[in-house]
C-alpha atoms as a PDB file:
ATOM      1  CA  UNK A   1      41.944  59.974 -43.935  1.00  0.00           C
ATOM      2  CA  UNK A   2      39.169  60.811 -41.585  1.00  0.00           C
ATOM      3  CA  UNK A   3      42.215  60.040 -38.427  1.00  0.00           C
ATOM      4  CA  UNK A   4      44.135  62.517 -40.067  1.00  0.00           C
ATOM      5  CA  UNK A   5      41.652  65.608 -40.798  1.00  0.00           C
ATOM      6  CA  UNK A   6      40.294  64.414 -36.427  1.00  0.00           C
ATOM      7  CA  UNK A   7      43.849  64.847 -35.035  1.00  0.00           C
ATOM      8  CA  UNK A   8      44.312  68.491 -37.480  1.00  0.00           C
ATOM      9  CA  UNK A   9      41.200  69.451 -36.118  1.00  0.00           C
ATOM     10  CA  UNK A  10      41.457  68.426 -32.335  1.00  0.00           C
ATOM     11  CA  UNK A  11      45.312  69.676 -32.556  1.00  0.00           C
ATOM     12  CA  UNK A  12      45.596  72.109 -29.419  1.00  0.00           C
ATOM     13  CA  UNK A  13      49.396  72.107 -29.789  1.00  0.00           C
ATOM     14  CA  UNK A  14      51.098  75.852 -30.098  1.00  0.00           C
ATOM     15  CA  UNK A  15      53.079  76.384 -33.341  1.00  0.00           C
ATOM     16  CA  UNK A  16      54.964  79.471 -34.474  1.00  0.00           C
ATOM     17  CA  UNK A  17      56.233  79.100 -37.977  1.00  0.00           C
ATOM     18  CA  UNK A  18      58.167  81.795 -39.518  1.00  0.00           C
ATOM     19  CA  UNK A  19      58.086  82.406 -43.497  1.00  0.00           C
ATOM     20  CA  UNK A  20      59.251  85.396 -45.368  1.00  0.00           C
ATOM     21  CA  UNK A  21      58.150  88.400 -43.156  1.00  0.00           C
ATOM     22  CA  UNK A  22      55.584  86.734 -41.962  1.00  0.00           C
ATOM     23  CA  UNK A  23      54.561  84.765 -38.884  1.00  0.00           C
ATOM     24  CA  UNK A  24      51.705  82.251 -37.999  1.00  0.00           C
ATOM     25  CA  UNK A  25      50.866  81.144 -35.028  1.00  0.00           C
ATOM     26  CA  UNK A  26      48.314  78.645 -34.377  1.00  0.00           C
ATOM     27  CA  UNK A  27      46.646  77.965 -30.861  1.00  0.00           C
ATOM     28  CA  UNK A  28      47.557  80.910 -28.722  1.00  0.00           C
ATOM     29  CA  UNK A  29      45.355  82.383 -25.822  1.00  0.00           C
ATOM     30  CA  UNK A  30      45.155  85.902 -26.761  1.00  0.00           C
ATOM     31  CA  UNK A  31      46.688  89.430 -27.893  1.00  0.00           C
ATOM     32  CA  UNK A  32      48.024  91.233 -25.130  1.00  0.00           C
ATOM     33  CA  UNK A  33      50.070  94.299 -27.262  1.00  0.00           C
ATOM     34  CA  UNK A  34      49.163  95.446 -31.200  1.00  0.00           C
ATOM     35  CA  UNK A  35      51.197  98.047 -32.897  1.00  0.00           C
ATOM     36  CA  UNK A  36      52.694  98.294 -36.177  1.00  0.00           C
ATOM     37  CA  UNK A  37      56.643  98.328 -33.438  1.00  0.00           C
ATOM     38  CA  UNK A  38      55.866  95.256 -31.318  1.00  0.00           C
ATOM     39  CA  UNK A  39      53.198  92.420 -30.536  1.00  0.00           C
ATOM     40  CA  UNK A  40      52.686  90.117 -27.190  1.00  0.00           C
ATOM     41  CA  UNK A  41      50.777  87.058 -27.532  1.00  0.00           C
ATOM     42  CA  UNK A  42      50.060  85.169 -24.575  1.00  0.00           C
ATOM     43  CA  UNK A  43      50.260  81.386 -24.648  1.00  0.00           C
ATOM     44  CA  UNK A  44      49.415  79.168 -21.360  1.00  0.00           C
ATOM     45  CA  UNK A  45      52.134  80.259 -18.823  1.00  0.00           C
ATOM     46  CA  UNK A  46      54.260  82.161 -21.656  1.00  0.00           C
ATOM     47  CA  UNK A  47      54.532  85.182 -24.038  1.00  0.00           C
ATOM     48  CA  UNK A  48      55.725  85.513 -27.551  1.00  0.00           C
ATOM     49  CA  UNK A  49      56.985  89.077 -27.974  1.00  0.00           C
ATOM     50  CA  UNK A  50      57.200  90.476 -31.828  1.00  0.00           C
ATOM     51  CA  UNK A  51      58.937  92.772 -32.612  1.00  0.00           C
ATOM     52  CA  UNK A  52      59.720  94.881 -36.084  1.00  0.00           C
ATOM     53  CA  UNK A  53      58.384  97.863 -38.721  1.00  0.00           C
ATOM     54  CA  UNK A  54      55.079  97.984 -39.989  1.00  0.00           C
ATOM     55  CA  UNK A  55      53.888  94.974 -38.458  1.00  0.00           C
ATOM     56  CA  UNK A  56      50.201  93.745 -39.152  1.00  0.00           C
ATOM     57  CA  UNK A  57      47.860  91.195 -38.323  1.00  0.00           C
ATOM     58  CA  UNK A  58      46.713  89.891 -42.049  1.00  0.00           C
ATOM     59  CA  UNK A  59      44.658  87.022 -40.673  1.00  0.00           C
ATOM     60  CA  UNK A  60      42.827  86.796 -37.072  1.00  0.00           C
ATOM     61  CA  UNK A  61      40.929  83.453 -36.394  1.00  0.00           C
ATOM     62  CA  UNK A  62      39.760  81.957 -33.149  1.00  0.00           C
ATOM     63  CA  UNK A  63      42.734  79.827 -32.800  1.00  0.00           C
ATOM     64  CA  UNK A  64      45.086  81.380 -35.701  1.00  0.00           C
ATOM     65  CA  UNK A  65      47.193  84.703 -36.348  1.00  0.00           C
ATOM     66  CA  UNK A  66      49.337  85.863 -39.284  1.00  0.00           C
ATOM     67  CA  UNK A  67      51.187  88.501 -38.517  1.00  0.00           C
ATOM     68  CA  UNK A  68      53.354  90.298 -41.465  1.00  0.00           C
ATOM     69  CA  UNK A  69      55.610  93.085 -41.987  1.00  0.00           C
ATOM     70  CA  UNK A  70      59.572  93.597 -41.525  1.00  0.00           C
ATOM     71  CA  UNK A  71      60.135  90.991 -38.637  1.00  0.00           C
ATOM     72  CA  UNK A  72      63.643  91.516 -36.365  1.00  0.00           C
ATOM     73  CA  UNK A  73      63.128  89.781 -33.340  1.00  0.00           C
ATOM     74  CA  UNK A  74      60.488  86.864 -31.611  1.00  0.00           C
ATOM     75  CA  UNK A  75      61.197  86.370 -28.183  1.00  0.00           C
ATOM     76  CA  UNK A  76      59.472  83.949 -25.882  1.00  0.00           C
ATOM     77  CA  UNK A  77      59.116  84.947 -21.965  1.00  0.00           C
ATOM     78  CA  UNK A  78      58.232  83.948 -19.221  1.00  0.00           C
ATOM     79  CA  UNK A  79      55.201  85.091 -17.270  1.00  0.00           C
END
């Protein structure tokens, strides 16, 4: 058990997981763009643009971000 809770903990991997107008990310760099239209999160050498109505950040860790509202479009970039 104690393997398991050290690799959850030590995890530095990016995730995105979508869920019913709502989106958590774990392990991204920072926020670039917040409005309730569109949100840019930088991660390493990328960005992960948001992009909907009324979006909101209902949860804002050090390495986590839930971002809900009436979700259209996630795009990843370049750059």
């Amino acid at each position: 058990m104690y393997k398991y809770l050290r690799e959850y903990i030590d995890n530095n991997e990016f995730k995105l997981t979508l869920l019913n107008e709502r989106v958590n990310i774990l392990n991204y760099d920072k926020l670039i763009q917040i409005n309730d239209k569109e949100m840019v999160i930088a991660i390493k050498d990328k960005k992960i643009v948001i992009t909907g109505n009324n979006l909101a950040i209902s949860k804002l860790l050090d390495r986590e971000l839930l971002i809900t509202g009436n979700i259209n479009v996630i795009e990843v970039k370049n750059g």
